[in-house]
C-alpha atoms as a PDB file:
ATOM      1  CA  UNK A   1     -19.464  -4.980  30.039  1.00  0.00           C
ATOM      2  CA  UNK A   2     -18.542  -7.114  26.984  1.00  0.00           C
ATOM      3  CA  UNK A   3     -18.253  -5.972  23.661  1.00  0.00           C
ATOM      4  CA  UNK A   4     -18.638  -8.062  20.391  1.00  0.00           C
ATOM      5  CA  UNK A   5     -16.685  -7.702  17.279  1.00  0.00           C
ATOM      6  CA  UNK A   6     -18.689  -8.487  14.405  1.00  0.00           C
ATOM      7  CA  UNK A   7     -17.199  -9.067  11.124  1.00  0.00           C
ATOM      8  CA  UNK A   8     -18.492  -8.470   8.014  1.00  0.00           C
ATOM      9  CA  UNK A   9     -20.711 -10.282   6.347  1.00  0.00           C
ATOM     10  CA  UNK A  10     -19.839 -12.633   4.251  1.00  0.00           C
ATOM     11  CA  UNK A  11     -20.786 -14.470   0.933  1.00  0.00           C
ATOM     12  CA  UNK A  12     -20.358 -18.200  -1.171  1.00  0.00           C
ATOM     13  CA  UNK A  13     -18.516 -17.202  -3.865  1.00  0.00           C
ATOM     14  CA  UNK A  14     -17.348 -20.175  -6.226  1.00  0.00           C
ATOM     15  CA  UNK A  15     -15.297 -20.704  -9.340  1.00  0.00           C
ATOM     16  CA  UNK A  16     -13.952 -23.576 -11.997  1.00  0.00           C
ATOM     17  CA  UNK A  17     -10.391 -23.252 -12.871  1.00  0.00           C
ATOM     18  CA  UNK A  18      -8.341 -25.689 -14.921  1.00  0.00           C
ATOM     19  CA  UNK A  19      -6.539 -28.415 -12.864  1.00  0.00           C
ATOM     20  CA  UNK A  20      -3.279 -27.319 -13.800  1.00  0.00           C
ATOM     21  CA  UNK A  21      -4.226 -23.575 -12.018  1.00  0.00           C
ATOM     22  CA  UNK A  22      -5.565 -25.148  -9.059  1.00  0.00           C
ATOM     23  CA  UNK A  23      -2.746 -27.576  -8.942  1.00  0.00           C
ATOM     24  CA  UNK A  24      -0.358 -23.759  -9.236  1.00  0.00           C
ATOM     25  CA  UNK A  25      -2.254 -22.086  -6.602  1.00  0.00           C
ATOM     26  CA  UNK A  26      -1.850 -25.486  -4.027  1.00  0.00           C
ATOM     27  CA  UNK A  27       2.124 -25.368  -4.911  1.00  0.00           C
ATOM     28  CA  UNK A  28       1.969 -21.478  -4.085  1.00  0.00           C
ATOM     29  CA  UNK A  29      -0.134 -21.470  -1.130  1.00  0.00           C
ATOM     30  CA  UNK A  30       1.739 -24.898   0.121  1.00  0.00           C
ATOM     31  CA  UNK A  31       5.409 -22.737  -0.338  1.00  0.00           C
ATOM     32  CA  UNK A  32       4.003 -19.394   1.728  1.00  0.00           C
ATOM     33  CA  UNK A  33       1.834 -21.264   3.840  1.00  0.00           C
ATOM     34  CA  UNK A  34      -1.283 -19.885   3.246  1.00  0.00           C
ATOM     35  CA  UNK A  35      -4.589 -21.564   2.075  1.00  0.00           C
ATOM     36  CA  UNK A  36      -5.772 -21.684  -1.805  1.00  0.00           C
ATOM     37  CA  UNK A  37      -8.566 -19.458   0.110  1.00  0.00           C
ATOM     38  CA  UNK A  38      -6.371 -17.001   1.307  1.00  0.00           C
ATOM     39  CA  UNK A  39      -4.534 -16.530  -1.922  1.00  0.00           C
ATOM     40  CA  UNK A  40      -8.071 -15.996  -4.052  1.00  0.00           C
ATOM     41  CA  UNK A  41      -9.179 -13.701  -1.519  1.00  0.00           C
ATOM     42  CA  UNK A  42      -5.747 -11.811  -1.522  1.00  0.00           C
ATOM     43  CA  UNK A  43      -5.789 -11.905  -5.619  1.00  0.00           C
ATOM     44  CA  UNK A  44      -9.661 -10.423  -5.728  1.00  0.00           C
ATOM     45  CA  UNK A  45      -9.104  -7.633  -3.125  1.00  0.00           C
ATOM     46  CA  UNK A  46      -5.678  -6.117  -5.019  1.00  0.00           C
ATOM     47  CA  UNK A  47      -7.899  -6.550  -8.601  1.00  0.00           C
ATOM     48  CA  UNK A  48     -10.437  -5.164  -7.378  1.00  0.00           C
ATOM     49  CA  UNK A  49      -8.004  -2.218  -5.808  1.00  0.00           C
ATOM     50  CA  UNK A  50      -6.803  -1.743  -9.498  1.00  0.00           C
ATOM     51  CA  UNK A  51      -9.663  -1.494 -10.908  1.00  0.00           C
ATOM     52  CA  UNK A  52     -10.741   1.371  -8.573  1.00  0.00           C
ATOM     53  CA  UNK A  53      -7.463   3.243  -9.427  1.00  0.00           C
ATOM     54  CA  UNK A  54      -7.749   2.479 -13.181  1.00  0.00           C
ATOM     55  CA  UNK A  55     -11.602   4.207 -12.878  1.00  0.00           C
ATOM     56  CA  UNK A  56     -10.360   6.908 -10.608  1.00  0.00           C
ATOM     57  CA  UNK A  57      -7.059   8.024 -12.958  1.00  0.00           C
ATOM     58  CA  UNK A  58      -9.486   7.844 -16.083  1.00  0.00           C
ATOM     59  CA  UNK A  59     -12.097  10.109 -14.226  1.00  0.00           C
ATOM     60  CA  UNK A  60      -9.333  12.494 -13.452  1.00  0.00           C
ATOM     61  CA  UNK A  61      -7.832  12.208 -17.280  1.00  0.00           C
ATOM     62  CA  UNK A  62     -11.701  12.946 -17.909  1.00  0.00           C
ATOM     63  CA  UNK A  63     -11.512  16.098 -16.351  1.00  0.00           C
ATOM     64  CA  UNK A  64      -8.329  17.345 -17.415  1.00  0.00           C
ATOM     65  CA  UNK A  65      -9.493  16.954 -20.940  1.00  0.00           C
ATOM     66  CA  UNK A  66     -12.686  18.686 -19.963  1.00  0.00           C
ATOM     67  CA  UNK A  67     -11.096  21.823 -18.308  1.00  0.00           C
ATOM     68  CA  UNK A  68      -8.837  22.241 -21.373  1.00  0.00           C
ATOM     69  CA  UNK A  69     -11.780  21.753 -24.028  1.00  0.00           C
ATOM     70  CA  UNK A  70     -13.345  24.609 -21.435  1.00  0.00           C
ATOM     71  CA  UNK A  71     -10.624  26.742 -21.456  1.00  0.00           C
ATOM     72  CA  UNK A  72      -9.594  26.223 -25.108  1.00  0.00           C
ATOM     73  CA  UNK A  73     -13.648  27.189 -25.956  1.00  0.00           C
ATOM     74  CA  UNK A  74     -13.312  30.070 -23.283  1.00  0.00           C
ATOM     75  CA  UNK A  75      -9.570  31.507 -23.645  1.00  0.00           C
ATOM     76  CA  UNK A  76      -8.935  30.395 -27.848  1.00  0.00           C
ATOM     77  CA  UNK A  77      -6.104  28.622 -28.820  1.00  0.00           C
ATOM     78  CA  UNK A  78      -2.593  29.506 -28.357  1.00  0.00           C
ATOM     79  CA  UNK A  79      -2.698  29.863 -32.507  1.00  0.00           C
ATOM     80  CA  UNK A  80      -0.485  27.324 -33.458  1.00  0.00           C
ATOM     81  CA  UNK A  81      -0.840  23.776 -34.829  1.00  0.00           C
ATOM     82  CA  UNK A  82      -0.679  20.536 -33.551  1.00  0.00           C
ATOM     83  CA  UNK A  83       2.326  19.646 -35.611  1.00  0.00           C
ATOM     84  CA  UNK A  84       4.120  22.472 -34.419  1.00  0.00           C
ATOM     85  CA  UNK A  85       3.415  22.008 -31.056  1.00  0.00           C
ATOM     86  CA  UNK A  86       4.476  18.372 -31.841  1.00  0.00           C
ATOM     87  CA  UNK A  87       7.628  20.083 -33.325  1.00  0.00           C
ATOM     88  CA  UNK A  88       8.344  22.038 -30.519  1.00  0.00           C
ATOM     89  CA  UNK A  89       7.932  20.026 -27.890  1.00  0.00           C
ATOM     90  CA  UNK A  90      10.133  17.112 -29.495  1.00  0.00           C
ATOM     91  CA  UNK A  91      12.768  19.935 -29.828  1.00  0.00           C
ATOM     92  CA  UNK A  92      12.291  20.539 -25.841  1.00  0.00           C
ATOM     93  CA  UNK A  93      12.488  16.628 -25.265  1.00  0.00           C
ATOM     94  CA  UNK A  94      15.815  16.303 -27.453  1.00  0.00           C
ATOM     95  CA  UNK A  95      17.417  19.349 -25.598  1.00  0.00           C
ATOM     96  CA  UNK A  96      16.519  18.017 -22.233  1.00  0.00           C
ATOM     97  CA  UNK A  97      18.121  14.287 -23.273  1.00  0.00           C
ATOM     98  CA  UNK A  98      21.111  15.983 -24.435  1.00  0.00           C
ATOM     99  CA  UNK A  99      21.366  18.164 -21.438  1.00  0.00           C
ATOM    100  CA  UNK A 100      21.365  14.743 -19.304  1.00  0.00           C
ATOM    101  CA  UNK A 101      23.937  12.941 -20.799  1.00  0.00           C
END
């Protein structure tokens, strides 16, 4: 019995760059020996990586600012101010600096 790998499928994808880019990407895909191809491909699939990440970090930041509006509606605030909790946690940065040196 034979089996068949199929790969995904594909699709034309195609873009107009200035000659001095596509004259770049030749010089870079000539010195790694790759293709212009492979080098697009690898460029869109790590952009497209980071812009996952970027969506998944601000959806987590979303939700750590949620549960602390929550718990600051549910719990109250700790009663003091921002600028002293600007003051004091300067003071904490300072003494951990000078602790490291």
């Amino acid at each position: 019995m034979q089996t068949t790998i199929q790969s995904p499928e594909k699709a034309h994808l195609s873009i107009k760059v200035d000659v001095g880019i596509k004259s770049d990407l030749q010089k870079i895909a000539q010195s790694k020996n790759r293709s212009v191809h492979y080098l697009l491909i690898e460029a869109v699939e790590r952009y497209i990586a980071e812009q996952k990440a970027d969506e998944e970090y601000n959806e987590w930041v979303k939700q750590r600012v949620l549960q602390a509006q929550k718990n600051l509606h549910e719990n109250g605030s700790s009663g003091i101010s921002s600028q002293e909790a600007h003051k004091i946690a300067m003071e904490k940065v300072k003494a951990f600096l000078m602790s490291s040196k």
